[in-house]
N, C-alpha and C. Protein backbone atom coordinates (compact mmCIF):
# COMPACT_ATOMS: atom_id res chain seq x y z
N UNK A 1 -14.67 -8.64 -1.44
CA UNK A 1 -13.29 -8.40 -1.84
C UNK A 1 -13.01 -6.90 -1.76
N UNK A 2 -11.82 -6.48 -1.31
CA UNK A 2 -11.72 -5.17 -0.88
C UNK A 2 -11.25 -4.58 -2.23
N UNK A 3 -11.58 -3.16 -2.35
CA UNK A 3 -11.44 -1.90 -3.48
C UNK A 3 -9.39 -1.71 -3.32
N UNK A 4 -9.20 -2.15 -4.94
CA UNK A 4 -7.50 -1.88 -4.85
C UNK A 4 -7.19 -1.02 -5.26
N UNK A 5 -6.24 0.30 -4.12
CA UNK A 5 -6.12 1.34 -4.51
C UNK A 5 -4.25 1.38 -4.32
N UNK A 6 -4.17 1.81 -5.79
CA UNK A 6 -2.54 1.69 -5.99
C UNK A 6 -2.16 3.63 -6.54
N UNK A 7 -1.03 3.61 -5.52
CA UNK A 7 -0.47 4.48 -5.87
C UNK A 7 1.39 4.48 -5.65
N UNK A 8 1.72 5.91 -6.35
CA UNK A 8 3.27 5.96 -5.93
C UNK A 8 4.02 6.72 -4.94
N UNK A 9 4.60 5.65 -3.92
CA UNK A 9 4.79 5.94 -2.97
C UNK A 9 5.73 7.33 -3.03
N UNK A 10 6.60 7.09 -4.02
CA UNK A 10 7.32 8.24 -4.46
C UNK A 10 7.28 9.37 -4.67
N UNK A 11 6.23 9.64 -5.25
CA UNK A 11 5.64 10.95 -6.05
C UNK A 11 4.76 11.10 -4.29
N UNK A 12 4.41 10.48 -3.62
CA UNK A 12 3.03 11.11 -2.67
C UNK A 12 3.95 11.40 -1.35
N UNK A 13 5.07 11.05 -1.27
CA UNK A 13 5.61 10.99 -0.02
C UNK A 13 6.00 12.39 0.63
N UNK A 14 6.00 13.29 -0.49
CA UNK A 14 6.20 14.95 -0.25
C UNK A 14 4.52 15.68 -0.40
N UNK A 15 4.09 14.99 -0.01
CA UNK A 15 2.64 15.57 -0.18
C UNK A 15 1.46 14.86 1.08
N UNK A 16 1.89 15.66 2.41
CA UNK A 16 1.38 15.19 3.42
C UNK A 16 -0.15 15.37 3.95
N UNK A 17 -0.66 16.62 3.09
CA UNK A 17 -2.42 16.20 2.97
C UNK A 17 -3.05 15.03 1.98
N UNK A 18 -2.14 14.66 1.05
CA UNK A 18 -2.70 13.56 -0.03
C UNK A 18 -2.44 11.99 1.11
N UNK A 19 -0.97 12.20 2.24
CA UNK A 19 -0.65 10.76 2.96
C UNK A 19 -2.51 10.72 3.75
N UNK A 20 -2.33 11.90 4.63
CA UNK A 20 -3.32 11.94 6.04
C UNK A 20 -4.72 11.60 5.30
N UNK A 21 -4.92 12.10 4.00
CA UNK A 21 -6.49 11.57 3.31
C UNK A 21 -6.59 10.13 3.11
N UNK A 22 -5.06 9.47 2.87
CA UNK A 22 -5.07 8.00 2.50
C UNK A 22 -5.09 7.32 3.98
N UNK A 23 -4.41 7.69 4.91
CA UNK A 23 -4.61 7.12 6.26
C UNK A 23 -5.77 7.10 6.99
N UNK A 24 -6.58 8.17 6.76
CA UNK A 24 -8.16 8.26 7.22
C UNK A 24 -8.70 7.34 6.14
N UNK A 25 -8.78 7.04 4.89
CA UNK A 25 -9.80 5.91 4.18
C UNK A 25 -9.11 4.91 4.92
N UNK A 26 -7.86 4.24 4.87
CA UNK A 26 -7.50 3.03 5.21
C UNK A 26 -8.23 2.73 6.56
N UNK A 27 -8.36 3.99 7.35
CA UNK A 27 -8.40 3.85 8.86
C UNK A 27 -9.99 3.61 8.87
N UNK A 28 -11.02 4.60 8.27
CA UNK A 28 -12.15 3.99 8.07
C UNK A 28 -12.95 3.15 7.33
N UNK A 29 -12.02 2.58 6.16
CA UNK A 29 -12.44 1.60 5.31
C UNK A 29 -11.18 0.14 5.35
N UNK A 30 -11.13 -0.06 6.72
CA UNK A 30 -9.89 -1.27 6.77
C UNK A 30 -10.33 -2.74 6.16
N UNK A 31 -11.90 -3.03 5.88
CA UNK A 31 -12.00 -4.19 5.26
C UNK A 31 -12.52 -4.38 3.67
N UNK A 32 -12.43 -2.99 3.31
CA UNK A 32 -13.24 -2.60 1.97
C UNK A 32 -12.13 -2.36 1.17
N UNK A 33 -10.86 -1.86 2.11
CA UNK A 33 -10.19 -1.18 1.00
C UNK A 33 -8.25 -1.54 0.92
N UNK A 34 -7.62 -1.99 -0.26
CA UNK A 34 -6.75 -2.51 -0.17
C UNK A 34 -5.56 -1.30 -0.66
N UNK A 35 -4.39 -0.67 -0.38
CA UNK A 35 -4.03 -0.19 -0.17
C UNK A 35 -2.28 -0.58 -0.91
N UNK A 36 -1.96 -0.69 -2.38
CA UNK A 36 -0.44 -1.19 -2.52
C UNK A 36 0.45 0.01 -3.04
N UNK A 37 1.42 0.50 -2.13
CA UNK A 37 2.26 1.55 -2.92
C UNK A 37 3.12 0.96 -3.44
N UNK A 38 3.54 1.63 -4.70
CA UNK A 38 4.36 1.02 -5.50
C UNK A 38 5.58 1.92 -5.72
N UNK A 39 6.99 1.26 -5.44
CA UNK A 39 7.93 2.74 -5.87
C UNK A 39 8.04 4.01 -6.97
N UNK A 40 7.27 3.22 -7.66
CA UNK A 40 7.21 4.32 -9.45
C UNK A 40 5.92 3.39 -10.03
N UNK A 41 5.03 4.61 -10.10
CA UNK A 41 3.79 4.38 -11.29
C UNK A 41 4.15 4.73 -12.86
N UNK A 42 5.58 5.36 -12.96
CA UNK A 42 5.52 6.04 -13.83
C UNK A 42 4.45 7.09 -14.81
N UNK A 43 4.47 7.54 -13.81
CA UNK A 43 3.33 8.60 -13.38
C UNK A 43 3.59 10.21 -13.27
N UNK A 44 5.31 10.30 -13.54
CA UNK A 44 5.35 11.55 -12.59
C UNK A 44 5.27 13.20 -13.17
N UNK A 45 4.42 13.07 -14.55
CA UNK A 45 3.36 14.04 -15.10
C UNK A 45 2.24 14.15 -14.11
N UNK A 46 1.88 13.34 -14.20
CA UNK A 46 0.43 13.52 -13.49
C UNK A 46 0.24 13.58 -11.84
N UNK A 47 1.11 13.59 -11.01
CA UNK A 47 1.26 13.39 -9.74
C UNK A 47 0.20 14.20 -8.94
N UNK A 48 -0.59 14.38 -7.98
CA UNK A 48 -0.52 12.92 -7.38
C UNK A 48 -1.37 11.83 -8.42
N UNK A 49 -1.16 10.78 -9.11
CA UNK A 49 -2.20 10.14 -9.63
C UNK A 49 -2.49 8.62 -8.82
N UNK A 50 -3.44 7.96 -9.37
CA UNK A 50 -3.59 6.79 -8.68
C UNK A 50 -4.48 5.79 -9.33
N UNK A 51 -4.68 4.76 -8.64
CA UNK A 51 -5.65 3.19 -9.68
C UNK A 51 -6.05 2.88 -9.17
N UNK A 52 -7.65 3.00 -9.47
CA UNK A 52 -8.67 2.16 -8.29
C UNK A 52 -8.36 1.11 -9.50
N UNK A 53 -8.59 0.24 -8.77
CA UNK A 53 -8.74 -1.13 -9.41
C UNK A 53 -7.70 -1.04 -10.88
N UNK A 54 -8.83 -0.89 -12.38
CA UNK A 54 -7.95 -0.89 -13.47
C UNK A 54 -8.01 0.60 -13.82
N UNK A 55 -8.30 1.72 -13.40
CA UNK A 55 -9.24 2.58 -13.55
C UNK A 55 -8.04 3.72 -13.24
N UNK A 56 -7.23 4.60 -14.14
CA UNK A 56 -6.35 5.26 -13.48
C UNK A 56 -6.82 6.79 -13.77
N UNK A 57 -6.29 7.68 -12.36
CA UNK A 57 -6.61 9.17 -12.23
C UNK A 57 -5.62 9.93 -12.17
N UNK A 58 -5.17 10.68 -12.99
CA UNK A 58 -4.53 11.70 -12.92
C UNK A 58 -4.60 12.77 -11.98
N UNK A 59 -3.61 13.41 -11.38
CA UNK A 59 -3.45 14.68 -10.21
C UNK A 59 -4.88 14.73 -9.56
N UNK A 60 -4.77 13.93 -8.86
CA UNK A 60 -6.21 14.00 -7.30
C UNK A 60 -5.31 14.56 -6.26
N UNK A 61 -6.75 15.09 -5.85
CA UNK A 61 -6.25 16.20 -4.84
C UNK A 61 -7.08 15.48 -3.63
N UNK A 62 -6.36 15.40 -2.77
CA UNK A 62 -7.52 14.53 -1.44
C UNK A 62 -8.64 14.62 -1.44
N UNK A 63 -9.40 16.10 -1.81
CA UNK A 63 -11.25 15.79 -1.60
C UNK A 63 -11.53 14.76 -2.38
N UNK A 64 -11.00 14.47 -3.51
CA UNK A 64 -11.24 14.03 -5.27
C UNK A 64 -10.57 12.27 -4.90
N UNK A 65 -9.81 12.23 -3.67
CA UNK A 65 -9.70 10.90 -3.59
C UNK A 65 -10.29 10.12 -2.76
N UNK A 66 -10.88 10.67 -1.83
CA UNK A 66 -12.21 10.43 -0.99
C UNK A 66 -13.51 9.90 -1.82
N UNK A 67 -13.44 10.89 -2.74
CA UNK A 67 -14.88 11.08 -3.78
C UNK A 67 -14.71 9.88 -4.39
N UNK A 68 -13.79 9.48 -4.99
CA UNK A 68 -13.41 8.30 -6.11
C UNK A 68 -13.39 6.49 -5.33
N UNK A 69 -12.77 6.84 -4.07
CA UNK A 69 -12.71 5.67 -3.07
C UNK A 69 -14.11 5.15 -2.35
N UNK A 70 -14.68 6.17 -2.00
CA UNK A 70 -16.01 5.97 -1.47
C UNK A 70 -16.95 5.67 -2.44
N UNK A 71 -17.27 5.85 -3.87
CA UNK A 71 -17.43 5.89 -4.95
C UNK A 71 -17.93 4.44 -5.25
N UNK A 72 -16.53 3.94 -5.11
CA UNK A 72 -15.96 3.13 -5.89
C UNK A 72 -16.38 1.27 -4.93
N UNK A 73 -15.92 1.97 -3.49
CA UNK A 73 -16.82 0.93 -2.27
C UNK A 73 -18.11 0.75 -1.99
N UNK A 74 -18.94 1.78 -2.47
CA UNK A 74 -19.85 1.88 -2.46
C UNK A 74 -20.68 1.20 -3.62
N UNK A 75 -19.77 0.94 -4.49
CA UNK A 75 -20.12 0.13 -6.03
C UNK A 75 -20.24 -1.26 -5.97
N UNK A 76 -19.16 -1.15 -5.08
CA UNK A 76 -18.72 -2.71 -4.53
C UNK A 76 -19.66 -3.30 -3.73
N UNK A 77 -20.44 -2.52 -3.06
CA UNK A 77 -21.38 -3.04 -1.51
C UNK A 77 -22.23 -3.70 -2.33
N UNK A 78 -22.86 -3.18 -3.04
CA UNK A 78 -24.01 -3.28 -4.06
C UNK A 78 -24.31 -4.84 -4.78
């Protein structure tokens, strides 16, 4: 079952190194990893934030969402 990573489309859409980090996991993790933007996380203190699964992160910065995704699939393989 693939890793569900939810974020807001809203808050990330002005932030084009946080899109290109999410398009490279999707692009190299297309069967591991599920991908739902949502219009409002109500989130928009913490931006960029996001939800692996139930698990939510405040202001990730692309290295830090790599780290958390790979992490997190890698938990899953197991």
């Amino acid at each position: 079952m693939p890793v569900q990573l939810t974020l807001c489309r809203r808050c990330t859409r002005n932030r084009p190194e946080f899109r290109r980090t999410l398009a490279q996991l999707a692009n190299n993790y297309p069967h591991d990893l599920a991908v739902e933007e949502l219009e409002c996380m109500a989130a928009c203190d913490d931006v960029p934030a996001i939800m692996i699964e139930t698990d939510y992160y405040p202001r990730v910065p692309p290295t830090e969402l790599i780290r958390l995704v790979e992490a997190r699939i890698i938990a899953e393989r197991v």
